[in-house]
PDB file of N, CA and C in Angstrom:
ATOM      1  N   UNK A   1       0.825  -1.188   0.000  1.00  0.00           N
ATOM      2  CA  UNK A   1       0.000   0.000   0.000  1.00  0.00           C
ATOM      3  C   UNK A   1       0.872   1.255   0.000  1.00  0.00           C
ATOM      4  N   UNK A   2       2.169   0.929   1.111  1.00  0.00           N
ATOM      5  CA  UNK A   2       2.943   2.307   0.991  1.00  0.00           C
ATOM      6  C   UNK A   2       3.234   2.466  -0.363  1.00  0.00           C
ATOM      7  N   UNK A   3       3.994   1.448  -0.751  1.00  0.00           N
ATOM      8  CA  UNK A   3       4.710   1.592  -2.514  1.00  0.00           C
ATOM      9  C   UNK A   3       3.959   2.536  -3.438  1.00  0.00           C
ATOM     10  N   UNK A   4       2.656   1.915  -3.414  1.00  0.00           N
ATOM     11  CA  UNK A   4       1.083   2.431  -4.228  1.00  0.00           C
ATOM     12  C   UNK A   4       1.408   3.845  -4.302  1.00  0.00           C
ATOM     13  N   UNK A   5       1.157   4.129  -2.840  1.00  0.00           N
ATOM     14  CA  UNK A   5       1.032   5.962  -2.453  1.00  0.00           C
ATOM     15  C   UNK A   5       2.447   6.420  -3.146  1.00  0.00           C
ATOM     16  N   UNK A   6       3.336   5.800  -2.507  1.00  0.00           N
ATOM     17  CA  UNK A   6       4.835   6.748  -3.245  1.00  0.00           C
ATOM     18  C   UNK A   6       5.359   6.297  -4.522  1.00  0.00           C
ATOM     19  N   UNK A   7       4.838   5.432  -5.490  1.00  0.00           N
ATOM     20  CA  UNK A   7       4.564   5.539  -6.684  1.00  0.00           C
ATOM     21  C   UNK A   7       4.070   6.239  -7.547  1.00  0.00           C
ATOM     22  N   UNK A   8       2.550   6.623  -6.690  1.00  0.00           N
ATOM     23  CA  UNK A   8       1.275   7.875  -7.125  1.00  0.00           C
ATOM     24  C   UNK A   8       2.334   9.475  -6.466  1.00  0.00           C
ATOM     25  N   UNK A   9       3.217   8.996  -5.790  1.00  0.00           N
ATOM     26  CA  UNK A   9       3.432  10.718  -5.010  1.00  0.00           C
ATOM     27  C   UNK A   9       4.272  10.790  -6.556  1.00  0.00           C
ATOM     28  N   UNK A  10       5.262   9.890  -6.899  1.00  0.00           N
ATOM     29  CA  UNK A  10       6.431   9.924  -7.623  1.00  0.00           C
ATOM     30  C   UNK A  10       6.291  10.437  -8.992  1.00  0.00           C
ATOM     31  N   UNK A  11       5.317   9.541  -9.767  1.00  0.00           N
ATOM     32  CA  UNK A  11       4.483  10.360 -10.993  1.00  0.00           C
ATOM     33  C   UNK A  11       3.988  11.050 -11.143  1.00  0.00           C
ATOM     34  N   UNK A  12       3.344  11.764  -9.714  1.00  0.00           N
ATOM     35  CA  UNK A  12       2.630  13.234  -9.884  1.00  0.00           C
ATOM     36  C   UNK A  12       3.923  14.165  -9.785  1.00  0.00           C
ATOM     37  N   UNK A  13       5.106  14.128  -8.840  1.00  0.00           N
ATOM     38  CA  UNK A  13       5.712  14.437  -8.969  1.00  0.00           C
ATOM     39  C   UNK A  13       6.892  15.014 -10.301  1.00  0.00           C
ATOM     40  N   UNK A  14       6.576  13.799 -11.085  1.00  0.00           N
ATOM     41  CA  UNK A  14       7.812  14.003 -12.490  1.00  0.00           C
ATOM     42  C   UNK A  14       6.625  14.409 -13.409  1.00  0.00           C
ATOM     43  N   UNK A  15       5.355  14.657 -13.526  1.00  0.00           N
ATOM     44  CA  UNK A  15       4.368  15.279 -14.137  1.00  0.00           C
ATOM     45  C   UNK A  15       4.622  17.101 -14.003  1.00  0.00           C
ATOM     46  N   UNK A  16       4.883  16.821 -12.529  1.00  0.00           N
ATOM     47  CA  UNK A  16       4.741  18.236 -12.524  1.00  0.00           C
ATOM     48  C   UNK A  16       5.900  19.223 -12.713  1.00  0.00           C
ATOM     49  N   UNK A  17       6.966  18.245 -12.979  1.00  0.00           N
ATOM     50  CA  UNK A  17       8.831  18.730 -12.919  1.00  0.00           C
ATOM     51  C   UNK A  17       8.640  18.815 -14.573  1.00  0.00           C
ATOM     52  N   UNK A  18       8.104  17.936 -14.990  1.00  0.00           N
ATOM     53  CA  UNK A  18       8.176  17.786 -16.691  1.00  0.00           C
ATOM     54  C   UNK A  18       7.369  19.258 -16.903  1.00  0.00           C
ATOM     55  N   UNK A  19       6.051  19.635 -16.821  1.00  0.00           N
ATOM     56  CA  UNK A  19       4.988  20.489 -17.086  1.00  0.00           C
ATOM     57  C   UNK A  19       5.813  22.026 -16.526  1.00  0.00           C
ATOM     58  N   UNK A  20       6.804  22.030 -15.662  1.00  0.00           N
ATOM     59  CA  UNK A  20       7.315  23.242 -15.153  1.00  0.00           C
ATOM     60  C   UNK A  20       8.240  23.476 -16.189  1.00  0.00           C
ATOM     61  N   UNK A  21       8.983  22.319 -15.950  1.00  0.00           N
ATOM     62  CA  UNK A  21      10.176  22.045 -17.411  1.00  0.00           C
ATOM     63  C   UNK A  21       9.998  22.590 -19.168  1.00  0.00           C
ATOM     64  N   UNK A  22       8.705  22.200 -19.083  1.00  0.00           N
ATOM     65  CA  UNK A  22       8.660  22.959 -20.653  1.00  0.00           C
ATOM     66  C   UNK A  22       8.355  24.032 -20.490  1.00  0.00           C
ATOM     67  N   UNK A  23       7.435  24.835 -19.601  1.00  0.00           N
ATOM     68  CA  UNK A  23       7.173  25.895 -19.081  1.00  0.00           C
ATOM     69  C   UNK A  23       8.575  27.301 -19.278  1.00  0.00           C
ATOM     70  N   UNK A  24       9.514  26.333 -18.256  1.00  0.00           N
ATOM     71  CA  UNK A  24      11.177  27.168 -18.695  1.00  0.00           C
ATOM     72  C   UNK A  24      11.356  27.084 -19.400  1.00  0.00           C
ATOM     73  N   UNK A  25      11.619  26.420 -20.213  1.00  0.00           N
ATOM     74  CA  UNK A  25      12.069  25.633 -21.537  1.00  0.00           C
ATOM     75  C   UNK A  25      12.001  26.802 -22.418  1.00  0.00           C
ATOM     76  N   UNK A  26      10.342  26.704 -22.595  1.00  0.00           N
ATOM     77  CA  UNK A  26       9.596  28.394 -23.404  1.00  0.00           C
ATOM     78  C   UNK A  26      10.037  29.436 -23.294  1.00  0.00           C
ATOM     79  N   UNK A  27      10.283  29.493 -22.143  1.00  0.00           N
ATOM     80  CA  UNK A  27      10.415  30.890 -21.356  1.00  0.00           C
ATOM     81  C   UNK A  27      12.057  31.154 -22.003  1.00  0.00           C
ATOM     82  N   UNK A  28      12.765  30.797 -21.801  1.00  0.00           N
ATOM     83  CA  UNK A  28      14.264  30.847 -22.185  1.00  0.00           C
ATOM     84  C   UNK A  28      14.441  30.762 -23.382  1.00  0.00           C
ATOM     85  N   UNK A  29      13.202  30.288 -24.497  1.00  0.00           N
ATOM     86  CA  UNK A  29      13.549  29.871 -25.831  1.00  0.00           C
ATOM     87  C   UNK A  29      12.896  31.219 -26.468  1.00  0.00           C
ATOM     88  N   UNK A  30      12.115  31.543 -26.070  1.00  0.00           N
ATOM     89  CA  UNK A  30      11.313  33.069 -26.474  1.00  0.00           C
ATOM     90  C   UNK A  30      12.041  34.327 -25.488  1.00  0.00           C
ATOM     91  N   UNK A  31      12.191  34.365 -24.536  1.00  0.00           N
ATOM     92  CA  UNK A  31      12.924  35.251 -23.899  1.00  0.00           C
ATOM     93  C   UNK A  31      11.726  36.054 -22.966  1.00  0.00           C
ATOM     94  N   UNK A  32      10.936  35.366 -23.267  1.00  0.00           N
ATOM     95  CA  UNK A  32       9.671  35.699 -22.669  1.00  0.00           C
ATOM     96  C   UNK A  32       8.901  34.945 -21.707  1.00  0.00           C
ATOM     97  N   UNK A  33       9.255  35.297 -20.319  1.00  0.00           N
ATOM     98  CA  UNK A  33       8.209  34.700 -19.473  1.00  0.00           C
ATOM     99  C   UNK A  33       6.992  35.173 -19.310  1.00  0.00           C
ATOM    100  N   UNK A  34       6.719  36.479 -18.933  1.00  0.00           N
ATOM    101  CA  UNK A  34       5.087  36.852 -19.165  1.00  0.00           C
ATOM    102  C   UNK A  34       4.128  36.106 -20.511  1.00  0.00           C
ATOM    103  N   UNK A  35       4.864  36.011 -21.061  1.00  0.00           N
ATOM    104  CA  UNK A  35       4.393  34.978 -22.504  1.00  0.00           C
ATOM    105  C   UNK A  35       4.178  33.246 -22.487  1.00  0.00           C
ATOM    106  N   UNK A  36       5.418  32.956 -21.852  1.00  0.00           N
ATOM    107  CA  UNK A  36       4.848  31.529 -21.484  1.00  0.00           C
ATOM    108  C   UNK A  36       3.804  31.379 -20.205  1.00  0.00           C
ATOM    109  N   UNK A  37       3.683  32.124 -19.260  1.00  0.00           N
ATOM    110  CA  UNK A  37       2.978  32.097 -18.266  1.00  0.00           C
ATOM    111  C   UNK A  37       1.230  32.234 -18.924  1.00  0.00           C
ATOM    112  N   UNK A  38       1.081  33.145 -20.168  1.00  0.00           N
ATOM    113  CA  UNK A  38       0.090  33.309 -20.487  1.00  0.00           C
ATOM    114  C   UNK A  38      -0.238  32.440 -21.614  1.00  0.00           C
ATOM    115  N   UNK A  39       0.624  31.923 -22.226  1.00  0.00           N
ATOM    116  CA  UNK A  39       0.029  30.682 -23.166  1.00  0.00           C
ATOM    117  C   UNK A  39      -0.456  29.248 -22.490  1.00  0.00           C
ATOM    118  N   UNK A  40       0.406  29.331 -21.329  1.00  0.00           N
ATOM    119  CA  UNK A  40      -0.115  28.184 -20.263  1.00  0.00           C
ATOM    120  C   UNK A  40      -1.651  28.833 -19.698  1.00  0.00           C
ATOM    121  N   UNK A  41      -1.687  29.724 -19.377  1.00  0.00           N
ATOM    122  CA  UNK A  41      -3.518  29.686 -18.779  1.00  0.00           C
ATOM    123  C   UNK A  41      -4.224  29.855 -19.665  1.00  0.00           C
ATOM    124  N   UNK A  42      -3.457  30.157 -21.401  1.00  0.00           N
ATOM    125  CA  UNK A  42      -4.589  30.237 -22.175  1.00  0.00           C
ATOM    126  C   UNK A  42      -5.134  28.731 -22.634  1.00  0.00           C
ATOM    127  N   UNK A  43      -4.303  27.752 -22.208  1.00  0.00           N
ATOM    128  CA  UNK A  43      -4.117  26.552 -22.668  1.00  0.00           C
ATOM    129  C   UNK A  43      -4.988  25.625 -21.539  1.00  0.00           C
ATOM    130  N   UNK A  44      -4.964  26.323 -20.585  1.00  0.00           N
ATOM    131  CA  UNK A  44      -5.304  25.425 -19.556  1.00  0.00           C
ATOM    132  C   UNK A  44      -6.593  25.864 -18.601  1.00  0.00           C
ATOM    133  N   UNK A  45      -7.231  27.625 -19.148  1.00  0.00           N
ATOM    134  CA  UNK A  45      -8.650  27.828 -18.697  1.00  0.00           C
ATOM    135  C   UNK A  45      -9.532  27.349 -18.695  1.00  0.00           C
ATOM    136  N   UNK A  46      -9.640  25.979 -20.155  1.00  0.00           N
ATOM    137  CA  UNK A  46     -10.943  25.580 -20.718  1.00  0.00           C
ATOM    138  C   UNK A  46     -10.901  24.430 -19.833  1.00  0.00           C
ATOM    139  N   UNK A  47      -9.842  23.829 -19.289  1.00  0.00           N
ATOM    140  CA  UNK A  47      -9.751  22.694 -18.069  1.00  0.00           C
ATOM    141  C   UNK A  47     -10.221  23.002 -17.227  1.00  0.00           C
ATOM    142  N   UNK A  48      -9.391  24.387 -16.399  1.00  0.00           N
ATOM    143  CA  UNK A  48     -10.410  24.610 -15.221  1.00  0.00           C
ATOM    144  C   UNK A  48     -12.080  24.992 -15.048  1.00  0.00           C
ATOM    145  N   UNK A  49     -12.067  25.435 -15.912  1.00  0.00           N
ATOM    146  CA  UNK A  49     -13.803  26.114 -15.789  1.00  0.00           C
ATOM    147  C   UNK A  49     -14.590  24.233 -16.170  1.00  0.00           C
ATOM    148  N   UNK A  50     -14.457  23.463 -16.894  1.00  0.00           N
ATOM    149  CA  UNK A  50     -14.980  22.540 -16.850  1.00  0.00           C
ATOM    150  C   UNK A  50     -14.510  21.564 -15.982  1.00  0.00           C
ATOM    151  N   UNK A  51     -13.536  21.569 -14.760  1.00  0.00           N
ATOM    152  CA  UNK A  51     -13.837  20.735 -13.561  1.00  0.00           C
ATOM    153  C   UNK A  51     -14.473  21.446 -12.660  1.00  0.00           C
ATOM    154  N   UNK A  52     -14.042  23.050 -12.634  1.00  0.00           N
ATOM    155  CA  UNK A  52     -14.897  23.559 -11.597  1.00  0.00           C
ATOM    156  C   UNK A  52     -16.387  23.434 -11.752  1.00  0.00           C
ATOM    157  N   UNK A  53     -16.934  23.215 -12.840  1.00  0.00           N
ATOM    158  CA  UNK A  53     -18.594  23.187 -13.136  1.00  0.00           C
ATOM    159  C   UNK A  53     -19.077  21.855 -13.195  1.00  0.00           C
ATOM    160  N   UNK A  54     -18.386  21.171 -13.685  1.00  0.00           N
ATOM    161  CA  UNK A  54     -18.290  19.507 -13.519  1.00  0.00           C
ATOM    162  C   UNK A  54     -18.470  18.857 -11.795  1.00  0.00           C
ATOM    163  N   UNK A  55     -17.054  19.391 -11.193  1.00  0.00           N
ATOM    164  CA  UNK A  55     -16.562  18.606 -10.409  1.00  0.00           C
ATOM    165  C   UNK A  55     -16.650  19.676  -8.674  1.00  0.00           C
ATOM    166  N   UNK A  56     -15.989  20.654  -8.658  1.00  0.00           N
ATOM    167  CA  UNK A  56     -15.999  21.516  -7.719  1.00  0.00           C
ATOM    168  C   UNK A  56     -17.551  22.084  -7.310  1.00  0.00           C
ATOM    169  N   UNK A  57     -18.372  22.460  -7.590  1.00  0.00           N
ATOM    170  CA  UNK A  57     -19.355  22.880  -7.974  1.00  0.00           C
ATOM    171  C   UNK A  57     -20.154  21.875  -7.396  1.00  0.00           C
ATOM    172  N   UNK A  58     -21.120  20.895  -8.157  1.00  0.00           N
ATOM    173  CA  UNK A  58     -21.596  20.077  -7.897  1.00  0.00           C
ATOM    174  C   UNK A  58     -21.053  19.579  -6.589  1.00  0.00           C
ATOM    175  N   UNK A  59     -19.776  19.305  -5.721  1.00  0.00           N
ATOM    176  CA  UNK A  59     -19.414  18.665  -4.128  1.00  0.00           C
ATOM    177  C   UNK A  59     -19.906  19.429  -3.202  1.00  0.00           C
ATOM    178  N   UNK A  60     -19.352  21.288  -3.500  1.00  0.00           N
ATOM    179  CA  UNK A  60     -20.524  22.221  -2.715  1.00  0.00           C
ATOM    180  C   UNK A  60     -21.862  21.882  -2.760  1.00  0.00           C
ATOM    181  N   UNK A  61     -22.359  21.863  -3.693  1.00  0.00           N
ATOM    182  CA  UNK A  61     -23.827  21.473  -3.623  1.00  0.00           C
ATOM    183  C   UNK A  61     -24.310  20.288  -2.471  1.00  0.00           C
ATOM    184  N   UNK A  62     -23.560  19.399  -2.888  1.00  0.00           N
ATOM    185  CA  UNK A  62     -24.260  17.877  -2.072  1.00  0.00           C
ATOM    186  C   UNK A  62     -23.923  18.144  -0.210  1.00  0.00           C
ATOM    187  N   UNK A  63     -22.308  19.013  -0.322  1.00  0.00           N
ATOM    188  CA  UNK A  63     -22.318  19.186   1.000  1.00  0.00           C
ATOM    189  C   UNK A  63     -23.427  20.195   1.343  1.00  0.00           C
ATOM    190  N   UNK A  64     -23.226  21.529   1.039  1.00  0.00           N
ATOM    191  CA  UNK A  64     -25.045  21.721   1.606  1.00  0.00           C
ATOM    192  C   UNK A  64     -26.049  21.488   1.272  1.00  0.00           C
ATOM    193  N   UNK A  65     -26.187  20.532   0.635  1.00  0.00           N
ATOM    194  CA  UNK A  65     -28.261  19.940   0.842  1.00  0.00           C
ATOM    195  C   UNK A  65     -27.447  19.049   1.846  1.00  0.00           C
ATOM    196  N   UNK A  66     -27.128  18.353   2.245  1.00  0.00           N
ATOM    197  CA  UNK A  66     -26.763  17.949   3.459  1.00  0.00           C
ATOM    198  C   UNK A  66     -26.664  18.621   4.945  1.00  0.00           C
ATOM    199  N   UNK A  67     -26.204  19.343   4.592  1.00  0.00           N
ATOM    200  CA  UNK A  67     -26.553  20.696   5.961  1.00  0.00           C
ATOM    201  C   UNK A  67     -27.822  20.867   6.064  1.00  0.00           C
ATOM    202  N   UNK A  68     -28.181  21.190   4.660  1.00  0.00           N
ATOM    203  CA  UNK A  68     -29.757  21.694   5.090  1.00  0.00           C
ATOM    204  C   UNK A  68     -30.546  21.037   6.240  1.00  0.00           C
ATOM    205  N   UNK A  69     -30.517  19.639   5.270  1.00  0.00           N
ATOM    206  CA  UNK A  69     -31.265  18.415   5.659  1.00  0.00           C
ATOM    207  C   UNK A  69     -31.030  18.157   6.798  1.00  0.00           C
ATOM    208  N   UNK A  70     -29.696  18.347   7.379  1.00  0.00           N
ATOM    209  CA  UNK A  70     -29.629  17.977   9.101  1.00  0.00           C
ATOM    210  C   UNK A  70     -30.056  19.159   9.628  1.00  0.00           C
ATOM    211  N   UNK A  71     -30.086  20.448   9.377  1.00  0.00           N
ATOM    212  CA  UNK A  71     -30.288  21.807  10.060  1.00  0.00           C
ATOM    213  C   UNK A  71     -31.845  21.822  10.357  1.00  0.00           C
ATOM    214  N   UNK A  72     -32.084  21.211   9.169  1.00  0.00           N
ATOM    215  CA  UNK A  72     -34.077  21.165   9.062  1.00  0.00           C
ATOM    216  C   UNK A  72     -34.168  20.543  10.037  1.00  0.00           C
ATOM    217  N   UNK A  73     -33.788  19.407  10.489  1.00  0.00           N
ATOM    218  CA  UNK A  73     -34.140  18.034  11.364  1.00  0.00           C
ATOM    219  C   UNK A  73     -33.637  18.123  12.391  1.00  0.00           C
ATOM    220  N   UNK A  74     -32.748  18.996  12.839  1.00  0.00           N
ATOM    221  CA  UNK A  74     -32.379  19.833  14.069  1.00  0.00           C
ATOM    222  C   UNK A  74     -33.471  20.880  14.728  1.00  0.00           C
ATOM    223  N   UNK A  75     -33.830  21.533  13.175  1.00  0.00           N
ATOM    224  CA  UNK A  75     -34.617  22.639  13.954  1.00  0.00           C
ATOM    225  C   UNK A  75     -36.113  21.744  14.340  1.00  0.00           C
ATOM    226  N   UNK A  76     -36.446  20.718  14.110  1.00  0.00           N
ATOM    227  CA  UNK A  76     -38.133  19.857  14.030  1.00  0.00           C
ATOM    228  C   UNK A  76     -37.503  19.287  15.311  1.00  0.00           C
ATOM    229  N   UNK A  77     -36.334  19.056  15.593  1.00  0.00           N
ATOM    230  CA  UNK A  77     -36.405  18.051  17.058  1.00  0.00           C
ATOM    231  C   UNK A  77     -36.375  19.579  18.208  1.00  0.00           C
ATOM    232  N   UNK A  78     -35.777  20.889  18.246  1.00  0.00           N
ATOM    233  CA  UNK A  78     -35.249  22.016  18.659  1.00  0.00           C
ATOM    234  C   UNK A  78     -36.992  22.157  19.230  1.00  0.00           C
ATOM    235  N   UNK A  79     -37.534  22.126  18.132  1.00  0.00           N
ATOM    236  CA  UNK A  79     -38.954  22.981  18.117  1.00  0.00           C
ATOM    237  C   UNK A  79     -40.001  21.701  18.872  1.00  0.00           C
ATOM    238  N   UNK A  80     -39.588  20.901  18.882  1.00  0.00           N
ATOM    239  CA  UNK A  80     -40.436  19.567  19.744  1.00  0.00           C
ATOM    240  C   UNK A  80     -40.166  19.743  21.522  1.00  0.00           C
ATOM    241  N   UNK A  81     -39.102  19.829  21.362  1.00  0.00           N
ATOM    242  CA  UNK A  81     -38.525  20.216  22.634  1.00  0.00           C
ATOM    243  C   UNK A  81     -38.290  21.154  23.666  1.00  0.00           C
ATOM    244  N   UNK A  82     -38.178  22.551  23.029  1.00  0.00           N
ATOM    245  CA  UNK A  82     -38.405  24.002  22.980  1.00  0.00           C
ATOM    246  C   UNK A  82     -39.993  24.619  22.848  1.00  0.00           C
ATOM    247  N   UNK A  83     -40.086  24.010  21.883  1.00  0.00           N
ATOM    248  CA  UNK A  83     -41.395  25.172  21.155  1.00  0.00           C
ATOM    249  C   UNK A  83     -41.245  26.107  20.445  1.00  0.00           C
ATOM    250  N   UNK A  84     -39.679  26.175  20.019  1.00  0.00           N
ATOM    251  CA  UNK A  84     -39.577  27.263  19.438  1.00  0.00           C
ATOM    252  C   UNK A  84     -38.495  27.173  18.013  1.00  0.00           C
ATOM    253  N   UNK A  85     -38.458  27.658  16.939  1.00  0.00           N
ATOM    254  CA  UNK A  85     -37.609  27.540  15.857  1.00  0.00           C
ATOM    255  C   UNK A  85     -36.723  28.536  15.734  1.00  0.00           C
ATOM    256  N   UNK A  86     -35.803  28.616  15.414  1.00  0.00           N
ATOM    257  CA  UNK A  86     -34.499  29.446  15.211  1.00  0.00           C
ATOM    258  C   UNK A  86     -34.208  29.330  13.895  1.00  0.00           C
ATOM    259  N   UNK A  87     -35.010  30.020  12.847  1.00  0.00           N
ATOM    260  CA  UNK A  87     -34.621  29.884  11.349  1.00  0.00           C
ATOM    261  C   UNK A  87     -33.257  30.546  11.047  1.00  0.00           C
ATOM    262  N   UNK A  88     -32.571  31.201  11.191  1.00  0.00           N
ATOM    263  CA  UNK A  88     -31.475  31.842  10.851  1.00  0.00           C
ATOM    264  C   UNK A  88     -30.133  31.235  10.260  1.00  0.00           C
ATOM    265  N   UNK A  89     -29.762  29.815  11.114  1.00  0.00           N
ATOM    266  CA  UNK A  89     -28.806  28.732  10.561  1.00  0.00           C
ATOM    267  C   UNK A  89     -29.298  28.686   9.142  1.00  0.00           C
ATOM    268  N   UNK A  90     -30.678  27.736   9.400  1.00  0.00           N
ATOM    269  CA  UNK A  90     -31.132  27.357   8.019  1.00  0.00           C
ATOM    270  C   UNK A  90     -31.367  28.254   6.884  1.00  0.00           C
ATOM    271  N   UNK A  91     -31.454  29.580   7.123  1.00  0.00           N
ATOM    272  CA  UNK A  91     -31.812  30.189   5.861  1.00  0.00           C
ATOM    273  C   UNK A  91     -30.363  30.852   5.558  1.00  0.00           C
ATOM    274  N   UNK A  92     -29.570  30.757   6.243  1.00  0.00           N
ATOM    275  CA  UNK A  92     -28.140  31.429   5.854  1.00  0.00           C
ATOM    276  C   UNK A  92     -27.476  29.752   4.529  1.00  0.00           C
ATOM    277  N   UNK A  93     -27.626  28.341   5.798  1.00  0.00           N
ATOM    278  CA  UNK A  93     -27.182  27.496   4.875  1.00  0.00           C
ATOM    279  C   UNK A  93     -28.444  27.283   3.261  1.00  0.00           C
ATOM    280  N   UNK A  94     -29.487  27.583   3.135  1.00  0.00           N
ATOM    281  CA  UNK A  94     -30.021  27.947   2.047  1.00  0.00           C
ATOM    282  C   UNK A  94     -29.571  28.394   0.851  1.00  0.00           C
ATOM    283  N   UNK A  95     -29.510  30.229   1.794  1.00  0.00           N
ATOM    284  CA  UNK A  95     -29.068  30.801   0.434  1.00  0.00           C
ATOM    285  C   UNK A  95     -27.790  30.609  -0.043  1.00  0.00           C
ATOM    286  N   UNK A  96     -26.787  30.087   1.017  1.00  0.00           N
ATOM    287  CA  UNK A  96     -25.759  29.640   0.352  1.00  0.00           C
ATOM    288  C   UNK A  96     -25.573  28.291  -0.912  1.00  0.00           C
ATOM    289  N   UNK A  97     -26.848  27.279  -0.747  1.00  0.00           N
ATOM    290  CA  UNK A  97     -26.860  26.378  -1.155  1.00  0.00           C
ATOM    291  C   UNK A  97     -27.518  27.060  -3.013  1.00  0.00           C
ATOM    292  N   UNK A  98     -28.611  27.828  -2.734  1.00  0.00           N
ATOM    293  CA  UNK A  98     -29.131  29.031  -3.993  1.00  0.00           C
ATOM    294  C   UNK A  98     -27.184  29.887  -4.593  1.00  0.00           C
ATOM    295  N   UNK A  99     -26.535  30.182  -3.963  1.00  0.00           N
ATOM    296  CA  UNK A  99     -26.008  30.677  -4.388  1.00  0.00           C
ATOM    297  C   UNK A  99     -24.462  29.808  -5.292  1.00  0.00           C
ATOM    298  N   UNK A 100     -24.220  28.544  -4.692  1.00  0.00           N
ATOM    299  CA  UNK A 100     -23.694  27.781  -5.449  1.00  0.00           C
ATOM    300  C   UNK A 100     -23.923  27.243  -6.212  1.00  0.00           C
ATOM    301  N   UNK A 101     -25.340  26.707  -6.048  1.00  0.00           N
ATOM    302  CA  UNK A 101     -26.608  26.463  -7.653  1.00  0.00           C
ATOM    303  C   UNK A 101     -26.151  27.245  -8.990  1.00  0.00           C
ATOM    304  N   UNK A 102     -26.150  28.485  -8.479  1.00  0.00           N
ATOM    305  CA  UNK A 102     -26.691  29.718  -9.844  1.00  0.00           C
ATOM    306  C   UNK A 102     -25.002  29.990 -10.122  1.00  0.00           C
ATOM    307  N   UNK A 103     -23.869  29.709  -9.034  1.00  0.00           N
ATOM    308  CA  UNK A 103     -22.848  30.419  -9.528  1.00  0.00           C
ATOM    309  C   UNK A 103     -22.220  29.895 -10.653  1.00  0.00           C
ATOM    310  N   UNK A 104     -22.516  28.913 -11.544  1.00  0.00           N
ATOM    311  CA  UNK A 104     -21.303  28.795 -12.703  1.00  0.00           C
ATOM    312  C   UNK A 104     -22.210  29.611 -13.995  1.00  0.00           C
ATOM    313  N   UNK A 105     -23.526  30.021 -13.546  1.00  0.00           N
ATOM    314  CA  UNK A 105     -24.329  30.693 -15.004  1.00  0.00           C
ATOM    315  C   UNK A 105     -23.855  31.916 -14.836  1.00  0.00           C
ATOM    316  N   UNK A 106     -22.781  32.584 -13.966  1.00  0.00           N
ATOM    317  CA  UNK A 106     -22.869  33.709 -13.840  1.00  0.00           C
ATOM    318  C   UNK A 106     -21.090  34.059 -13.119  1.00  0.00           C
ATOM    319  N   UNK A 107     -20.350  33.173 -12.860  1.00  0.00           N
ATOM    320  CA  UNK A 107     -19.190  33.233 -12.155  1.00  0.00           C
ATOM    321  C   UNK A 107     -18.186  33.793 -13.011  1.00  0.00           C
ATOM    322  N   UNK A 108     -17.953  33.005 -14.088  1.00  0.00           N
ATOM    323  CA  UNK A 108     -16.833  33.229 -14.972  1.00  0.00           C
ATOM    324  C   UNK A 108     -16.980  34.426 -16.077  1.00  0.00           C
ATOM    325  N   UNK A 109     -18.818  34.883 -16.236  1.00  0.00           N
ATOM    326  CA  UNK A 109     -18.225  36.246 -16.399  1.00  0.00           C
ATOM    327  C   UNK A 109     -17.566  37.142 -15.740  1.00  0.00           C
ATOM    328  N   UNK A 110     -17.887  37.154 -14.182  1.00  0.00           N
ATOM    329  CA  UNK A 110     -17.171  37.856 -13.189  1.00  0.00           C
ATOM    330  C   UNK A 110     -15.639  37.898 -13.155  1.00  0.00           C
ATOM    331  N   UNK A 111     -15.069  36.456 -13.595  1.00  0.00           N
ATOM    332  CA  UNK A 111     -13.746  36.185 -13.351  1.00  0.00           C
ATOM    333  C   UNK A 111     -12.963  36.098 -14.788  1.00  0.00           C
ATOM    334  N   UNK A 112     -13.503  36.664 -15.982  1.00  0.00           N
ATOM    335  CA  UNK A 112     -13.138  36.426 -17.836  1.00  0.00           C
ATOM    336  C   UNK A 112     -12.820  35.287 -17.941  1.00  0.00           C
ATOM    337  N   UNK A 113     -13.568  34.656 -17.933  1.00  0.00           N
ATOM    338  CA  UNK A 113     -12.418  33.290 -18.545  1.00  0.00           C
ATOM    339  C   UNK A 113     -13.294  33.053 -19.628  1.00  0.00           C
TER     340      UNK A 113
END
């Protein structure tokens, strides 16, 4: 199992020595680093915006409808016991849950990509 992990550390590792490597490489062959720095994010925006909307995105989500769902069922046992409800948790974890919903129709104009 150790091997596994420092096998996986080792190839991410020479992935990322190689990917820096051509990076210089550019940079020294054009004389231009502001230039290779920007052909790399022009190369590599259309990756991020489709894991963040894919992958990042969607995990926020599931973690709060999960909050919700226990916050709701907190406040129904709170209010059995009490008599009384304390909406404020729940509508803060809400609109946060509304606001990670709606953010990729509207994020990356904010951020140009």
């Amino acid at each position: 199992m150790k091997k596994n992990i420092k096998r996986a550390l080792a190839c991410e590792l020479a992935a990322v020595m190689t990917f820096m490597n051509f990076a210089v490489m550019n940079a020294h062959a054009e004389g231009d680093v502001a230039g290779a720095v920007e052909s790399t994010w022009n190369q590599a925006k259309g990756q991020i915006k489709t894991i963040t909307n894919n992958v990042i995105f969607p995990v926020i989500d599931v973690v709060l409808a999960i909050l919700l769902f226990i916050k709701i069922g907190l406040l129904y046992m709170d209010y059995r016991k009490h008599g009384q409800i304390e909406w404020t948790p729940a509508a803060i974890i809400f609109g946060c849950l509304i606001f990670s919903l709606t953010a990729p129709l509207y994020i990356w104009n904010i951020v140009n990509i």
